[in-house]
Protein backbone atom coordinates (compact mmCIF):
# COMPACT_ATOMS: atom_id res chain seq x y z
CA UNK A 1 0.00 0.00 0.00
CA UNK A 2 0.70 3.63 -0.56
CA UNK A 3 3.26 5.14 2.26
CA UNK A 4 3.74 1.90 4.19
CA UNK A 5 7.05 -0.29 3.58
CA UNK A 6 6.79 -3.22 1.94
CA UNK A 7 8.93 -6.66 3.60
CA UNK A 8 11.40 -6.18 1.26
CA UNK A 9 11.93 -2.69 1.74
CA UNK A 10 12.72 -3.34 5.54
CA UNK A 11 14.84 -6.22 4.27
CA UNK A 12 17.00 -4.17 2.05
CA UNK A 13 17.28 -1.78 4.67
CA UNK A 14 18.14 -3.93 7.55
CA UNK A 15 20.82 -5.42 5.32
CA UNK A 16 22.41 -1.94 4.23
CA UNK A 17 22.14 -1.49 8.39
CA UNK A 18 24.14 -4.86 8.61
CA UNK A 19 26.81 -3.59 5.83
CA UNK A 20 27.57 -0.74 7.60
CA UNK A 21 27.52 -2.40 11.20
CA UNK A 22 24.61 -0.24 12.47
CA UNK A 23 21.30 -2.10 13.57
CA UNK A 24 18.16 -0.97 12.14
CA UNK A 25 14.74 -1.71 14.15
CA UNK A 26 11.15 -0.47 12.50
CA UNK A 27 8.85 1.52 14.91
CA UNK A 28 4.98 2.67 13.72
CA UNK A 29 4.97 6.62 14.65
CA UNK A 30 1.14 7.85 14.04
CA UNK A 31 0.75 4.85 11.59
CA UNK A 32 3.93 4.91 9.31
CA UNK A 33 6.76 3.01 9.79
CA UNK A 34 10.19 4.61 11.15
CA UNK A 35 13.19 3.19 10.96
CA UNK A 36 15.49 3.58 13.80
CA UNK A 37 19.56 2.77 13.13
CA UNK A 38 21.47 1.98 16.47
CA UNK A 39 25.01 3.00 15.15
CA UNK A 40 27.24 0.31 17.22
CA UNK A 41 30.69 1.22 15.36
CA UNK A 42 34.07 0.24 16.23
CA UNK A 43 34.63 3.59 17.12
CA UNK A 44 31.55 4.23 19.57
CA UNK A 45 32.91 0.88 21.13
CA UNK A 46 36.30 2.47 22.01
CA UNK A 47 34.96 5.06 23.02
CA UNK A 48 31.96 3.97 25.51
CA UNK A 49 34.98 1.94 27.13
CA UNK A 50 36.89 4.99 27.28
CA UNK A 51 34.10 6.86 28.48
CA UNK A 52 33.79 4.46 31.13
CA UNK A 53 37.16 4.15 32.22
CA UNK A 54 37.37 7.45 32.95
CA UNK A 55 34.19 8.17 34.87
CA UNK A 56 34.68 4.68 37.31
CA UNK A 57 38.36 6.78 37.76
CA UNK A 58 36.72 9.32 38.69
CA UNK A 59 33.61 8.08 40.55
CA UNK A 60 36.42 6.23 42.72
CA UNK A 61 38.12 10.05 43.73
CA UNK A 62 35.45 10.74 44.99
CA UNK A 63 34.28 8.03 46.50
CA UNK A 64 37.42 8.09 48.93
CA UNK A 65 36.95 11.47 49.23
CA UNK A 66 33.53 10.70 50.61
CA UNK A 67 35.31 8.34 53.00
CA UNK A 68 37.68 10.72 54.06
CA UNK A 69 35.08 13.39 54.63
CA UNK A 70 32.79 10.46 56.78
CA UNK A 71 35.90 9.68 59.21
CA UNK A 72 37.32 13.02 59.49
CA UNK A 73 34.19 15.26 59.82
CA UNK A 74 31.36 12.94 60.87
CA UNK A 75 33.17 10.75 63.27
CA UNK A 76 31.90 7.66 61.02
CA UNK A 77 34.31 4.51 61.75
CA UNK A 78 37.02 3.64 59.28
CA UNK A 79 35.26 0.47 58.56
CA UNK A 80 32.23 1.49 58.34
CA UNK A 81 33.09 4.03 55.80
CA UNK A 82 34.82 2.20 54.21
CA UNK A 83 31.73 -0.53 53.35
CA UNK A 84 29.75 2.19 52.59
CA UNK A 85 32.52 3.87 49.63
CA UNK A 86 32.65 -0.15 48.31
CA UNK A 87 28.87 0.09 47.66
CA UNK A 88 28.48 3.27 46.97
CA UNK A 89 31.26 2.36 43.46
CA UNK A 90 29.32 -0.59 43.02
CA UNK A 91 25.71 1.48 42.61
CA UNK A 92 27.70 3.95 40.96
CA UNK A 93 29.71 1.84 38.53
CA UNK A 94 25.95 0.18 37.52
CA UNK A 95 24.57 3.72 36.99
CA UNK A 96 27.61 4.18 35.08
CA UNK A 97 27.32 0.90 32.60
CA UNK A 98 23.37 1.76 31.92
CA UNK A 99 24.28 5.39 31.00
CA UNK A 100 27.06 4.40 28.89
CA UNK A 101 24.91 1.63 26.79
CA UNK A 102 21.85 4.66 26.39
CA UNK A 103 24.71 7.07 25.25
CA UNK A 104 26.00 4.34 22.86
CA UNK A 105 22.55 3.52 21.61
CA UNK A 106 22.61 0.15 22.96
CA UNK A 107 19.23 -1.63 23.64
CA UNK A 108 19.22 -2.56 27.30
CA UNK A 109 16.54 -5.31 26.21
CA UNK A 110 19.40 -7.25 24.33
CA UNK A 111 20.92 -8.22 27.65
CA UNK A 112 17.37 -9.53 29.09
CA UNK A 113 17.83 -13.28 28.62
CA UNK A 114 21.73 -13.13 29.07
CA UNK A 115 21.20 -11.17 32.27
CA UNK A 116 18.47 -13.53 33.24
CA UNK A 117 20.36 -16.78 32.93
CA UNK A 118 22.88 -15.45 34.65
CA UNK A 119 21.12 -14.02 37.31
CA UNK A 120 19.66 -17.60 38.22
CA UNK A 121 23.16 -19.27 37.70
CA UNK A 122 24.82 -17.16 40.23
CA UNK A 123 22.51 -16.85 42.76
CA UNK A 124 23.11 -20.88 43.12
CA UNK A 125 26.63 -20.24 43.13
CA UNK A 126 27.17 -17.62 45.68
CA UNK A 127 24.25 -17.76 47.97
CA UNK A 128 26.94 -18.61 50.72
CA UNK A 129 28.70 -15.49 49.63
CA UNK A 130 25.80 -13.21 50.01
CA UNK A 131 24.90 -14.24 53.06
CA UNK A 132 28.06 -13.63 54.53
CA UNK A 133 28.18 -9.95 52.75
CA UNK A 134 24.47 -9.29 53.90
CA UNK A 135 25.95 -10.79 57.81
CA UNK A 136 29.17 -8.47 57.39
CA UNK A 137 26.67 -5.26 56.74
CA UNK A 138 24.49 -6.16 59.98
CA UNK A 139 27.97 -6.43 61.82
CA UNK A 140 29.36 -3.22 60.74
CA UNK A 141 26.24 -1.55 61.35
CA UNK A 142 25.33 -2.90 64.95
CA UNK A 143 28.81 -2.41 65.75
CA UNK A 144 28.90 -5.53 68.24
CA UNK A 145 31.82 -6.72 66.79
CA UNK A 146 34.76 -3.65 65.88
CA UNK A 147 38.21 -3.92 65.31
CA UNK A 148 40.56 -4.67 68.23
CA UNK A 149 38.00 -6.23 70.19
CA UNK A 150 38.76 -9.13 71.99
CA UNK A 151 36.50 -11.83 71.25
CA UNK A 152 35.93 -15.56 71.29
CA UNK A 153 34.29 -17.62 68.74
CA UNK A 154 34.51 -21.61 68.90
CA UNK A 155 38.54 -22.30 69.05
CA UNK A 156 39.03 -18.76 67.89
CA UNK A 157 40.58 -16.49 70.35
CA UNK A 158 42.24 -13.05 69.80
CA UNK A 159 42.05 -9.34 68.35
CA UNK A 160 39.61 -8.71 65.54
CA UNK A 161 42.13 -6.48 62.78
CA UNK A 162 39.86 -6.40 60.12
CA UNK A 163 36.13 -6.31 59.57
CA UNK A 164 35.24 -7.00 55.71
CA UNK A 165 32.55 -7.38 53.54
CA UNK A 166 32.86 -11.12 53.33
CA UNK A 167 34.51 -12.50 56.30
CA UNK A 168 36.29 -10.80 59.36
CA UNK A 169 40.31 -11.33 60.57
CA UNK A 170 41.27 -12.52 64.29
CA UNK A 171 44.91 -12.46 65.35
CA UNK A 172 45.13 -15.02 68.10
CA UNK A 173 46.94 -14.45 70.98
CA UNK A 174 49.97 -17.25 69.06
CA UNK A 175 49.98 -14.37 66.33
CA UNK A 176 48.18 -16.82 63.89
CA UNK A 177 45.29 -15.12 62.00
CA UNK A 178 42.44 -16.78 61.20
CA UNK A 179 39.21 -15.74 58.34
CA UNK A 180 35.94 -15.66 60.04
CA UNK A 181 33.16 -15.87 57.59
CA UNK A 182 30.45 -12.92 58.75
CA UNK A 183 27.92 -15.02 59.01
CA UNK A 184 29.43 -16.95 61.88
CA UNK A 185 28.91 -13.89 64.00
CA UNK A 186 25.36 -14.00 63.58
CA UNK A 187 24.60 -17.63 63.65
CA UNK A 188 26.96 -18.48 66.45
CA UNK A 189 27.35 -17.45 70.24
CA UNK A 190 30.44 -14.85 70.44
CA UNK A 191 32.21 -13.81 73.70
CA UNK A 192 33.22 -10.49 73.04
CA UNK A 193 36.10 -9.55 76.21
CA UNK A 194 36.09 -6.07 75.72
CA UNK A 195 32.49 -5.02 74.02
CA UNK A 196 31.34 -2.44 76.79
CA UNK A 197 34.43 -2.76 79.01
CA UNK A 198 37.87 -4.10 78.47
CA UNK A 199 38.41 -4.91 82.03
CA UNK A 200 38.48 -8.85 83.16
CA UNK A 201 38.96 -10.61 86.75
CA UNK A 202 41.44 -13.09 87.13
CA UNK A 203 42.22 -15.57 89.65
CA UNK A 204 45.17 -17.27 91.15
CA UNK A 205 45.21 -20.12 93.67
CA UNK A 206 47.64 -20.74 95.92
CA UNK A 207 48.22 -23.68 98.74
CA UNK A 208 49.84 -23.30 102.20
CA UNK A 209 50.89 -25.92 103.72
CA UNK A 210 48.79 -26.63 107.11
CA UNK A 211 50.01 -24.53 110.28
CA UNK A 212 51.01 -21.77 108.46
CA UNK A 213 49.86 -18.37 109.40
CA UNK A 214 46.86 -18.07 106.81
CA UNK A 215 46.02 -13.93 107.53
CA UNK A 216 50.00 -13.58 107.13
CA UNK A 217 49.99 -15.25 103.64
CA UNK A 218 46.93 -13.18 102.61
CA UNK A 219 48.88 -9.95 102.94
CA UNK A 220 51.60 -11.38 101.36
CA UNK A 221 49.80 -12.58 98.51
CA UNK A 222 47.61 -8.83 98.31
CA UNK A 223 50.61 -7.08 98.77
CA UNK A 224 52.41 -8.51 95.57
CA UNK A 225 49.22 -7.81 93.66
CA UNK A 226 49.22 -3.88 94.73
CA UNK A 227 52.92 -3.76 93.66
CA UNK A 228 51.96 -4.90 90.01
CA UNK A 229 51.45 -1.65 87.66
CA UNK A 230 48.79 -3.63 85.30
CA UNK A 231 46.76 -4.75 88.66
CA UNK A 232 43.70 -2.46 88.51
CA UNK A 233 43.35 -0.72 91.60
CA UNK A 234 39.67 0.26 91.09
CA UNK A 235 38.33 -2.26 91.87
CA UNK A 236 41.09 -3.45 94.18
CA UNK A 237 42.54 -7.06 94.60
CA UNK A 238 41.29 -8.97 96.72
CA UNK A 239 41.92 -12.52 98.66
CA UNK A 240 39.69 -15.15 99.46
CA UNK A 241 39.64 -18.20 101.90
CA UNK A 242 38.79 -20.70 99.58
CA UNK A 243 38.90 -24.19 100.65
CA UNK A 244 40.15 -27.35 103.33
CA UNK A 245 41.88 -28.72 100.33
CA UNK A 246 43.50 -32.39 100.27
CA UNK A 247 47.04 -31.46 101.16
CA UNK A 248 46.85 -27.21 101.58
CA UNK A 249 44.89 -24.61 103.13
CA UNK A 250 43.79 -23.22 99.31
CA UNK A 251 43.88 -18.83 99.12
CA UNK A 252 42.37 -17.18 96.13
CA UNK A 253 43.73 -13.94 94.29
CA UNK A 254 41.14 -11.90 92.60
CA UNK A 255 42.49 -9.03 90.82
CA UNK A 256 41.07 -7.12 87.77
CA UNK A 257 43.54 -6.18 84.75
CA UNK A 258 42.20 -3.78 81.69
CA UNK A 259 42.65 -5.66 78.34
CA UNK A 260 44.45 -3.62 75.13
CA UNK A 261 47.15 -3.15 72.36
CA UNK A 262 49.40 -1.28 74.73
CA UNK A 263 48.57 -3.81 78.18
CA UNK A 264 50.47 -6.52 79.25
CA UNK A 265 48.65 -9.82 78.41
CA UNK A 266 46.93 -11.39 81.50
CA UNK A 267 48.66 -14.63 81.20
CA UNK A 268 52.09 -12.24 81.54
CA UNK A 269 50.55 -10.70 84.59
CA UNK A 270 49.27 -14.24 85.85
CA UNK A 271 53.18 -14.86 85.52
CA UNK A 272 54.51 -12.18 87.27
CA UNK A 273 52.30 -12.54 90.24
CA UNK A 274 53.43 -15.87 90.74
CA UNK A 275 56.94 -15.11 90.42
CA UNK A 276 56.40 -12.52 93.85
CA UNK A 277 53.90 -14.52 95.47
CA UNK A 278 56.07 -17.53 95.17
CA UNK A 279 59.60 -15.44 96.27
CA UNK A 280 57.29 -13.25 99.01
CA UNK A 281 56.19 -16.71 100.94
CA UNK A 282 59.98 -18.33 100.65
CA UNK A 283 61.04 -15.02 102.30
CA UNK A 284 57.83 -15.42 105.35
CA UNK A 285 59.08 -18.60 105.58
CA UNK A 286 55.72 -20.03 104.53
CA UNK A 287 55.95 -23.17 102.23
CA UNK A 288 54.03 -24.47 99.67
CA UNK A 289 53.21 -27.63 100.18
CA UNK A 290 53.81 -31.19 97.69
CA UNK A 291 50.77 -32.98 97.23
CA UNK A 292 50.61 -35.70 100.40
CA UNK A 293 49.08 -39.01 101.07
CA UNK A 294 48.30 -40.93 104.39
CA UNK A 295 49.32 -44.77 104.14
CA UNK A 296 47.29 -46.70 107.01
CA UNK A 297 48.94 -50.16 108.04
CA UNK A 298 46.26 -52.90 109.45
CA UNK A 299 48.85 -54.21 112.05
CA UNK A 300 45.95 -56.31 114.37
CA UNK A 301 47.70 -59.28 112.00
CA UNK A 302 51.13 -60.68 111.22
CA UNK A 303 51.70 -59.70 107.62
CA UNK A 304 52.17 -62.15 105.03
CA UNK A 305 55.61 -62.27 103.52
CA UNK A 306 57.00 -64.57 101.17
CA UNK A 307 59.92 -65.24 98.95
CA UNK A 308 60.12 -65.50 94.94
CA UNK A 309 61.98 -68.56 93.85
CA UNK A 310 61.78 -68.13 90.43
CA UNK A 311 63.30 -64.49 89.86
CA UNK A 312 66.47 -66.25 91.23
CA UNK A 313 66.25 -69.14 89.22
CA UNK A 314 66.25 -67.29 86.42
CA UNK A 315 68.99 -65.00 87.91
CA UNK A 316 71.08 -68.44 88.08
CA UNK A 317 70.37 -69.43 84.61
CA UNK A 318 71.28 -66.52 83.01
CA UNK A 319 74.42 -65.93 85.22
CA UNK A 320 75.52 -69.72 83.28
């Protein structure tokens, strides 16, 4: 008919769109057909990729710049802003794609199946990994869990030094660091040492041998915890009557110590309290008693005694 295309008008222009590497789609504006090129070139090509190159370069300034303006300004922590500049390229470096493909003429619609498939295909594949980035957000958010904490998870034990999207880094106390998945920290129960307070009581038991003067080895003992400089004096150290034990009169030490970088460790204060307490008592004349045993004898009968014959036959048989 009169001012429509015919099919193999469309055809010869879809194929002089394919000779000269632009696509060609046919739209009906107010009844009449338009044809619409999509110029994909070689050129365009180099430079959308240019084009994006330079604005993810750019997008990433000031992304740290945002980072820099969250710590310094806001008081926002280091990790914390530093999760939120990661996402904050990701939206932007999406934003950036979709703008690019609409500036290149690129039909978003020819990445619909592709994008589809592959949606389903890696959800399957990293559903492990998202839980543990959705986990990490929660943790950086809540803030139960920050870096140099203290903290206790299963066999782990030791200083968090890194909170990431993905999994979290503890430095045990043996210097060996260990990769906590996120998720861990919200599916499993987590002693955290220093969370509102990094103080922690300690205790150290020590035997006297029976007789001794038990109020004199108390002072003793208290005094060499008030001479330690890590020994918290608020609350003050304390010692306890503890027990009739087996082969000691058993004394308690409570003391508190506060728990950081720049702190002794508490097994090095444990240590050093035991090297005093131990010297303080030798010098009080105070001992500390080996484990002991009574051995009861029923003497109301002869006891039976006999003699081996045939360890000294043997003795005579290997003598020949």
């Amino acid at each position: 008919m009169f001012g429509q295309k015919t099919f193999f008008d469309k055809w010869n222009l879809a194929s002089c769109g394919r000779l000269t590497g632009d696509a060609v789609g046919f739209d009906l504006l107010d009844g009449k057909s338009v044809t619409v090129s999509y110029g994909v070139t070689v050129g365009k090509s180099i430079g959308a990729l240019f084009l994006f190159v330079v604005g993810y370069w750019l997008f990433a300034a000031l992304a740290r710049r945002l980072q820099r303006v969250m710590v310094q300004r806001f008081g926002v922590d280091q990790q914390l802003a530093s999760v939120v500049r990661r996402w904050a390229m990701i939206a932007l470096g999406v934003l950036l794609v979709i703008f690019i493909l609409n500036l290149a003429r690129i039909p978003l619609t020819a990445f619909a199946f592709l994008g589809g498939a592959l949606a389903i295909g890696v959800g399957f594949g990293t559903q492990t990994i998202i839980k543990n980035v959705i986990s990490g957000i929660i943790v950086l958010f809540e803030r139960k869990i920050r870096v140099g904490d203290i903290i206790q998870l299963g066999g782990t034990t030791g200083h968090v030094v890194a909170v990431d999207l993905r999994a979290s880094t503890v430095r045990g106390f043996d210097g060996v660091e260990a990769l906590v998945p996120n998720s861990s920290f919200l599916e499993n129960q987590v002693v955290n040492w220093t969370y509102s307070n990094p103080r922690i009581r300690r205790e150290i038991r020590v035997g006297i041998a029976y007789g001794s003067p038990t109020q004199r080895a108390a002072e003793i003992i208290l005094g060499c915890a008030a001479d330690h400089g890590e020994v918290l004096k608020d609350p003050p150290p304390d010692v306890f009557f503890e027990d009739f034990a087996d082969s000691a009169l058993l004394l308690v030490l409570v003391f508190w110590v506060e728990l950081g970088p720049l702190r002794l460790s508490g097994r090095r204060v444990d240590s050093d309290l035991r090297f005093a307490i131990e010297k303080g008592l030798a010098a009080a004349g105070i001992a500390i008693p080996f484990p002991q045993r009574d051995l009861h004898l029923d003497t109301s009968r002869p006891l039976a005694v006999s003699i081996a014959q045939q360890k000294q036959e043997a003795g005579d048989r290997g003598a020949a």
